[in-house]
Each structure stands twice: as C-alpha cells, then as structure tokens.
Protein backbone atom coordinates (compact mmCIF):
# COMPACT_ATOMS: atom_id res chain seq x y z
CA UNK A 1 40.98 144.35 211.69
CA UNK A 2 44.59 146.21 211.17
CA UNK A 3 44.57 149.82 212.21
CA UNK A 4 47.30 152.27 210.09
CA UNK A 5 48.57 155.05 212.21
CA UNK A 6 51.48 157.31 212.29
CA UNK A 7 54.09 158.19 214.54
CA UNK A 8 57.41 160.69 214.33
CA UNK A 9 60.58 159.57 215.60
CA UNK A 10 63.24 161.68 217.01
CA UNK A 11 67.20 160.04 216.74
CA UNK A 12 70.64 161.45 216.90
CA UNK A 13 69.36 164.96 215.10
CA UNK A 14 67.35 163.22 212.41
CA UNK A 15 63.38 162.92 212.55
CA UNK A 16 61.22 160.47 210.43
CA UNK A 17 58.05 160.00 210.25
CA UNK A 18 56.60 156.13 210.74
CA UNK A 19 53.98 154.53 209.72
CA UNK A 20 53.00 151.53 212.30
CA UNK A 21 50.42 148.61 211.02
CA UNK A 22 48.53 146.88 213.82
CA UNK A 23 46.78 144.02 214.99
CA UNK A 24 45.03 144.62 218.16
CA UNK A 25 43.61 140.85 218.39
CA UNK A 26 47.21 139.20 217.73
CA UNK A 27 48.64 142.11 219.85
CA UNK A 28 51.50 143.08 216.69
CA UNK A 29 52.99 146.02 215.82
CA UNK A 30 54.62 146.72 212.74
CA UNK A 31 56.58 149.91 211.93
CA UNK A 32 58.13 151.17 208.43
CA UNK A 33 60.25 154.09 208.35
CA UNK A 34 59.70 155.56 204.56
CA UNK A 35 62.69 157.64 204.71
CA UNK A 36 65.20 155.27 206.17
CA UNK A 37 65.62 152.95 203.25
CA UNK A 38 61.76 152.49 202.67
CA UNK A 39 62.40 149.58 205.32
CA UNK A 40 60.53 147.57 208.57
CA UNK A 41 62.33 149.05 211.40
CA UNK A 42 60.07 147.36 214.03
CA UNK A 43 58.38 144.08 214.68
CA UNK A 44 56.89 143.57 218.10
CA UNK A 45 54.49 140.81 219.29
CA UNK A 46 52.83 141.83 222.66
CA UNK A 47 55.41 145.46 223.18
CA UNK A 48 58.46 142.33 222.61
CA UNK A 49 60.46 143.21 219.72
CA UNK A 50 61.95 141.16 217.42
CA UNK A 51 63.68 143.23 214.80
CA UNK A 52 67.34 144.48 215.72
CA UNK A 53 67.96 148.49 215.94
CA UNK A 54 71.99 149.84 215.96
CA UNK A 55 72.47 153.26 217.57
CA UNK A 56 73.33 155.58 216.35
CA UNK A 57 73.44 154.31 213.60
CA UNK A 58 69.13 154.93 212.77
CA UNK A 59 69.49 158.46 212.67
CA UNK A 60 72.76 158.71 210.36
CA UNK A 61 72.62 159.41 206.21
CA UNK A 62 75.10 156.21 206.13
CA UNK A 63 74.35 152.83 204.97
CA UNK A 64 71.72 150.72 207.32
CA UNK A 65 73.29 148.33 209.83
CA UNK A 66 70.33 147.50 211.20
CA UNK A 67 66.38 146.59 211.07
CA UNK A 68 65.88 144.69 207.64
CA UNK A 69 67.34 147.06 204.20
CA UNK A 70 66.11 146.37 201.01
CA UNK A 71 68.67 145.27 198.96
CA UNK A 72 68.84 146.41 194.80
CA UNK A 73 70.24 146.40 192.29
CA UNK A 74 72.51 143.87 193.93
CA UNK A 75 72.94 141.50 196.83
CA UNK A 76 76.18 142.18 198.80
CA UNK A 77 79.16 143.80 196.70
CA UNK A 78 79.99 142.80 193.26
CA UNK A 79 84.07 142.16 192.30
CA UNK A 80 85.80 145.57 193.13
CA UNK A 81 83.02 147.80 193.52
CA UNK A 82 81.37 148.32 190.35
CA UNK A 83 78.84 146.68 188.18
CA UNK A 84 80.24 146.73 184.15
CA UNK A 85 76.95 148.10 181.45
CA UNK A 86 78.31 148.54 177.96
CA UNK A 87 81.85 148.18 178.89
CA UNK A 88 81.52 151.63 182.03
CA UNK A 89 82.34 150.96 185.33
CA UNK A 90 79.56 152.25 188.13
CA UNK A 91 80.48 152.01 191.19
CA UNK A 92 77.92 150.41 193.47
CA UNK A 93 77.95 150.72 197.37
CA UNK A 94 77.53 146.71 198.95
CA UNK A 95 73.65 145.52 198.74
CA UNK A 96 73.04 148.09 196.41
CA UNK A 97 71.83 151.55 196.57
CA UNK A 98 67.36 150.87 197.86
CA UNK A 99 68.48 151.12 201.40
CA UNK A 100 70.26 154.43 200.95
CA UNK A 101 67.31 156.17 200.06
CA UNK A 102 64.25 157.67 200.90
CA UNK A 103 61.09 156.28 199.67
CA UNK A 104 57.93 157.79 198.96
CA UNK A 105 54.23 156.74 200.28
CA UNK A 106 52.32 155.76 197.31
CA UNK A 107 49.32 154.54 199.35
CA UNK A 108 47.97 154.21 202.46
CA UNK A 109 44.82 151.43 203.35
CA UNK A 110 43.18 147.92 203.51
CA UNK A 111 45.61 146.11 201.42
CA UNK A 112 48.61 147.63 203.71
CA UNK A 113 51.32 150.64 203.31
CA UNK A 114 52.87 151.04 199.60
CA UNK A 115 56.06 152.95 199.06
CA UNK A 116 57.53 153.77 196.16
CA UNK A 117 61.21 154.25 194.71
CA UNK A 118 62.14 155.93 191.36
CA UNK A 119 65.62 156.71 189.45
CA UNK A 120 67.08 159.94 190.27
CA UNK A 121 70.23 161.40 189.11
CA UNK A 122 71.99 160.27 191.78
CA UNK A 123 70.79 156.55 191.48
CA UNK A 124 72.12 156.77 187.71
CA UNK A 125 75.44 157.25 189.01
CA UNK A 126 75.45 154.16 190.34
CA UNK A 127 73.01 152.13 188.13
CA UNK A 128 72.09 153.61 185.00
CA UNK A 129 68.29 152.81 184.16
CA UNK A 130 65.54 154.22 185.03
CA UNK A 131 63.19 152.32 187.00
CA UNK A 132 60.31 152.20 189.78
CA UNK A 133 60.28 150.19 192.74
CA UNK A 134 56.89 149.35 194.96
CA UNK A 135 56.84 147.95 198.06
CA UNK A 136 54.07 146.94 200.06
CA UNK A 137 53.84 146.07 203.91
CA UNK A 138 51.22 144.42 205.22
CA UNK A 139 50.48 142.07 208.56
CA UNK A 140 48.05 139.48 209.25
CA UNK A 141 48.07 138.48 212.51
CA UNK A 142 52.02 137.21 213.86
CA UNK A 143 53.05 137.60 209.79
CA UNK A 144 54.39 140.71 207.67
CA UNK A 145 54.16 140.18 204.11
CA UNK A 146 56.29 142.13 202.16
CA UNK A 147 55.97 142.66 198.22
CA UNK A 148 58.26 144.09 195.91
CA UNK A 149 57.84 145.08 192.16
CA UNK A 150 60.60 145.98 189.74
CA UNK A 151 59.50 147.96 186.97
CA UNK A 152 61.92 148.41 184.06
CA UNK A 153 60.93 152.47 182.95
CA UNK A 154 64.40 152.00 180.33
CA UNK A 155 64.12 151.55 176.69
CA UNK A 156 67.24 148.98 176.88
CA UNK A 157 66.94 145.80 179.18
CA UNK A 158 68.07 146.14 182.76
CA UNK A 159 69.98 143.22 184.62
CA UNK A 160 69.66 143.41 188.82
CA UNK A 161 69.06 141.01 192.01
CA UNK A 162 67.13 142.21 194.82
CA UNK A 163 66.79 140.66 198.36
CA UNK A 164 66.40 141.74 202.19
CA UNK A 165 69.30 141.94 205.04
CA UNK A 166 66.72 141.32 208.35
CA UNK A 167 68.69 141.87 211.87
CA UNK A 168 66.31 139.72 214.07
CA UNK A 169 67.38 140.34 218.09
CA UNK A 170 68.75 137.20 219.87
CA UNK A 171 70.18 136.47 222.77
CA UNK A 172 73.82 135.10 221.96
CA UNK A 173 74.75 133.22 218.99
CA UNK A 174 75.11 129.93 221.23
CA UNK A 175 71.63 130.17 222.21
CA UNK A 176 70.55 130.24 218.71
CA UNK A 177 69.59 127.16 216.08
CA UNK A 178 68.60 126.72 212.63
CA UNK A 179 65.92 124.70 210.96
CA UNK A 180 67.38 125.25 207.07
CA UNK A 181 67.14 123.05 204.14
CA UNK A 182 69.39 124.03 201.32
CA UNK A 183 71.68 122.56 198.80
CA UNK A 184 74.84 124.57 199.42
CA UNK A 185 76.53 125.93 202.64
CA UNK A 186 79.53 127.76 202.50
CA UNK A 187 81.71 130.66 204.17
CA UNK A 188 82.91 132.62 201.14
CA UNK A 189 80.98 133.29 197.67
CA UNK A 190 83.83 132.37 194.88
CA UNK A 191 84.47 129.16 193.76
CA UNK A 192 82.55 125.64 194.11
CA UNK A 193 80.07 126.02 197.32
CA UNK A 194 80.48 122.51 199.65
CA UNK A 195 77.32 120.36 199.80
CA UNK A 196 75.21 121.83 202.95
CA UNK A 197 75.10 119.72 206.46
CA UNK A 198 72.10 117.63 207.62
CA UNK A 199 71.92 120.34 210.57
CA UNK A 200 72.95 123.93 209.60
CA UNK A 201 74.42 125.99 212.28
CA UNK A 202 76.31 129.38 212.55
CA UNK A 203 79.28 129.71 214.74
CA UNK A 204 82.28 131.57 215.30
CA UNK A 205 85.43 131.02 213.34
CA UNK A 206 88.57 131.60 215.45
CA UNK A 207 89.86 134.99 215.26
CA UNK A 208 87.02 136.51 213.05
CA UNK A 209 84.89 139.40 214.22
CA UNK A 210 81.74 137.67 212.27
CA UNK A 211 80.08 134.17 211.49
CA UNK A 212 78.37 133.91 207.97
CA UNK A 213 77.15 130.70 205.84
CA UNK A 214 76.31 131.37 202.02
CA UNK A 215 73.38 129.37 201.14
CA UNK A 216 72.02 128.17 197.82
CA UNK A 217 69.31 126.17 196.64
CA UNK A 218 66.98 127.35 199.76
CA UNK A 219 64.01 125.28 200.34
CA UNK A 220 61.89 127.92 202.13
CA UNK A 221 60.84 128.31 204.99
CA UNK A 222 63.84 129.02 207.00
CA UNK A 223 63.45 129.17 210.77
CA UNK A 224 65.44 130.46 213.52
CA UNK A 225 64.91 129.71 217.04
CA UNK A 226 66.27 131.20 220.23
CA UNK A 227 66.02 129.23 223.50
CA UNK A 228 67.42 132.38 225.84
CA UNK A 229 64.57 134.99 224.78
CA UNK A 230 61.82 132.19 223.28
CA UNK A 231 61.86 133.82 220.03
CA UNK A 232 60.79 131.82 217.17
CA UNK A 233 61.45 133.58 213.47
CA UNK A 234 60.20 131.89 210.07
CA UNK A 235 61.34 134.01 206.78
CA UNK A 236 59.30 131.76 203.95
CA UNK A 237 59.43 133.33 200.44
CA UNK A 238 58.20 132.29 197.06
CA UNK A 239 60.55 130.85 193.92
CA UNK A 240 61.78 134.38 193.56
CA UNK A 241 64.26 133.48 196.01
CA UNK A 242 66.87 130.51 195.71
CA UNK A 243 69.26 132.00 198.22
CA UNK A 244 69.99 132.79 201.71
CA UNK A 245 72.28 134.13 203.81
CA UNK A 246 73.12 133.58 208.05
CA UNK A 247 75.16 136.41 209.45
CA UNK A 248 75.73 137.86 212.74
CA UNK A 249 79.07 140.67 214.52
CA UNK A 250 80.64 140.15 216.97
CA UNK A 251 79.10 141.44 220.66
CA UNK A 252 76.03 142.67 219.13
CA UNK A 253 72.88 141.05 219.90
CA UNK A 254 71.72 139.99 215.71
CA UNK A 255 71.45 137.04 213.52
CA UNK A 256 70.80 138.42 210.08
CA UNK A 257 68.64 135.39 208.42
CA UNK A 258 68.32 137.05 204.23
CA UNK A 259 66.63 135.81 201.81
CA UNK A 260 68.25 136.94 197.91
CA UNK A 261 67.44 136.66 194.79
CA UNK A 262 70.94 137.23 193.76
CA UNK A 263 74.70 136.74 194.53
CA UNK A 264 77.64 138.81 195.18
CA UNK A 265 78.66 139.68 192.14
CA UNK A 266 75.74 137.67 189.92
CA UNK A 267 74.81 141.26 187.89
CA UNK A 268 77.81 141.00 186.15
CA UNK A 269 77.75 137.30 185.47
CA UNK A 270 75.66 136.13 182.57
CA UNK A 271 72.54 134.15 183.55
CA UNK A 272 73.27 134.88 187.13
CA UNK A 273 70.64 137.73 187.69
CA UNK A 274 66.75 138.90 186.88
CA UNK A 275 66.39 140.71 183.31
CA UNK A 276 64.14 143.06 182.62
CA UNK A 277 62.96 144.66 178.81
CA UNK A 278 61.82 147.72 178.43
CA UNK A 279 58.45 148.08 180.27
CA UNK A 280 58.44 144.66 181.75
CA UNK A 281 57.83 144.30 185.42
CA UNK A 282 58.88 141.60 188.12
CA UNK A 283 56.73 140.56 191.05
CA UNK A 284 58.38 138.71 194.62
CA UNK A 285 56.92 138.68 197.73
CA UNK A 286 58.37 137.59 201.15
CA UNK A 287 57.38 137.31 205.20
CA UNK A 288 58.24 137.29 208.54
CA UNK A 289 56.73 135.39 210.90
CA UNK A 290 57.33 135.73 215.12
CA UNK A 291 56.60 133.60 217.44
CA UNK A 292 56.89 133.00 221.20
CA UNK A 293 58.28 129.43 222.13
C-alpha cells in the first residue's frame, strides 16, 4: 500500500513544502512540490532518480526549467507573445502561466495528492477567464498517473491547450533512443510538418545550442531508453493528447519527452484548441512509467 508523507525543502533562500507518495514494495518515490508550479519534482525507483532538477533554478520565482511544469492555457509561445480574446492582446509567458504558480492542496489520501489552481487577478492579466484547475498525483507501483481537470467558472466560452514539459535525466543525448510512432516529425512549428521517419531520433543540428522534433499524430506510448544509465521511460496518455514534443540543451544532462494537447500558437487558431462553455469541464489523464534496463 502507498504511504503519503511530507517533507520541507530548503533551496537558494526559498523553502517548500513536499508532499512524497510511496511504494515501499516497488521501492518508488514520488515527490510534488505544491508551490513550485503544482508539479512532480522527483521520481526515484530504488533512491535512482529519474526526473531532471536545474540549480538554482528550483528555488527562483522564474519560470521552471526543470522537473516536469504543467503547461496552460497554452503549449509553448503563441505568435508574438499574446493570445487575441475579443480583439485585446494578453500577453502570455511561453507554456502558459500553471507552472508559474503556486497551487493549493485540495486533498490528501487513498486515491493520491489533489491540488488545485484558481484565477486570480494576476492570471486575468494574462488569460482572462476564470477557471479551476485539479490535479491529481498518484503511483502504482513503477507508474505516476497524473490527472488534470479544466473547469470553465466563465459565463463566456474559454479556448486553451494544456500539456506537460517532463526533464527525464540521461546520460548524453548519443546514448539515448526513441521508440515513437507518430505521423509528423519536424524541427519548427509553422508551415506543412514532413511525414515522420520509420526510426525517430533526436540529434544535434550544427551550430545550435538545442535538438527538438515537433510531433503530431502521436500514437501513445512513447518510450525513451538510455543505454549509459539503464533508464527506461514510457509517457502513455489517453486521446486527450495528439502531440508530442523531444527536446533537450546543450551540456545539460535532459531529454524533455512532452506530451500536448495543443500547439504553439493553436489558441488563437480556430479549431486548433479545447473549448470550454460556461460550466463545462474537461478531463485528461497522463503517466510516467521508469524502468531499469
């Protein structure tokens, strides 16, 4: 059975408080940090951890780098900043504004931990509804579930697209390899996305500081496998998720593996993103499972 138990967390001047899901018999640990973006910010499978941490970067009031953000309204950064409502401009930070803030815990027990998000002032700057977000962590064994519900608390329909940004540790990108069905597999997000590769892989392009492929038409699971530290990741998702992103910087230890829901730029493109009516609520749900190979 999982055990629920708190820890705090001391980085760079900042404390949190964490709230760390168990499972003695599979030997996994996993930790959510509330107040850092209402994120997982550790994944370990006997003390080895799979989920990747930037310093100092945890204990800053910036944008996270790190771990695995929750990403709403939008999925990386719509066309110059801003999403258009009723012809006004809002400007919008990239992957949306979830990971900036801190979450509340709505509930604590069997079924796992459940924060909650809620429109504030200063979320109405940027996106102008009002709306609830609950997310629930949970593990069973080698496998987080993660579920997210959108609640639309407007009286006029809300447009968004919501995903996840997980930094999974690895070795070095050469020791890294994909198992990835999809239909698309590009490099940059405008214009007609090339058909994707039997094999899908993720290397450097000469004189960039990053690697990324844009994927569409995800058939999920998608697995990553590292032969220099053994680890073994599967993100599978339901059919609230067509998209996926591979990502990793140069001389840091990551491969972001994402799945979205959206696109950069797809809340202000018709037919490109979720829509809610008033009182209406949306239902995903995601997971991570590690592995040692």
């Amino acid at each position: 059975m999982n055990k629920i138990t708190t820890q705090l967390v001391t980085e760079d001047g900042a404390c949190f408080e964490q709230y760390v899901i168990s499972d003695p018999a599979a030997k996994t640990e996993l930790t959510i940090t509330p107040e850092r973006g209402g994120m997982i910010t550790g994944f370990t499978l006997d003390g080895d951890e799979y989920i990747w941490r930037r310093y100092p970067n945890f204990g800053q009031c910036n944008r996270p780098r790190f771990a695995v953000p929750v990403l709403f309204p939008n999925c990386g950064k719509p066309d110059g900043g801003v999403h258009t409502f009723d012809g006004v401009d809002y400007p919008i930070e990239i992957h949306g504004l979830a990971d900036l803030c801190a979450w509340e815990v709505e509930s604590v027990g069997p079924d796992g931990v459940t924060l909650v998000l809620e429109a504030s002032p200063l979320t109405k700057f940027m996106y102008p509804f009002d709306f609830t977000l609950l997310i629930t962590y949970n593990l069973q064994g080698n496998t987080a579930t993660i579920d997210l519900t959108v609640i639309n608390e407007d009286d006029k329909p809300m447009p968004f697209s919501f995903g996840y940004h997980p930094y999974f540790v690895t070795s070095a990108l050469e020791n890294v390899s994909f198992d990835i069905k999809c239909a698309t597999c590009g490099t940059d997000a405008k214009g007609v996305q090339p058909a994707a590769p039997e094999t899908i892989t993720l290397t450097r392009q000469s004189g960039s500081d990053n690697s990324i492929r844009l994927l569409t038409g995800v058939e999920f699971p998608m697995v990553l496998t590292d032969k220099g530290n053994g680890h073994k990741v599967t993100v599978d998702a339901d059919d609230s998720f067509t998209n996926g992103v591979l990502w990793q910087q140069d001389a840091e230890n990551f491969v972001c593996m994402e799945p979205w829901n959206g696109w950069a730029n797809s809340v202000n493109e018709d037919g490109r993103h979720e829509v809610l009516e008033p009182g209406e609520a949306l239902s995903s749900q995601w997971s991570i499972t590690i592995e040692k190979v």
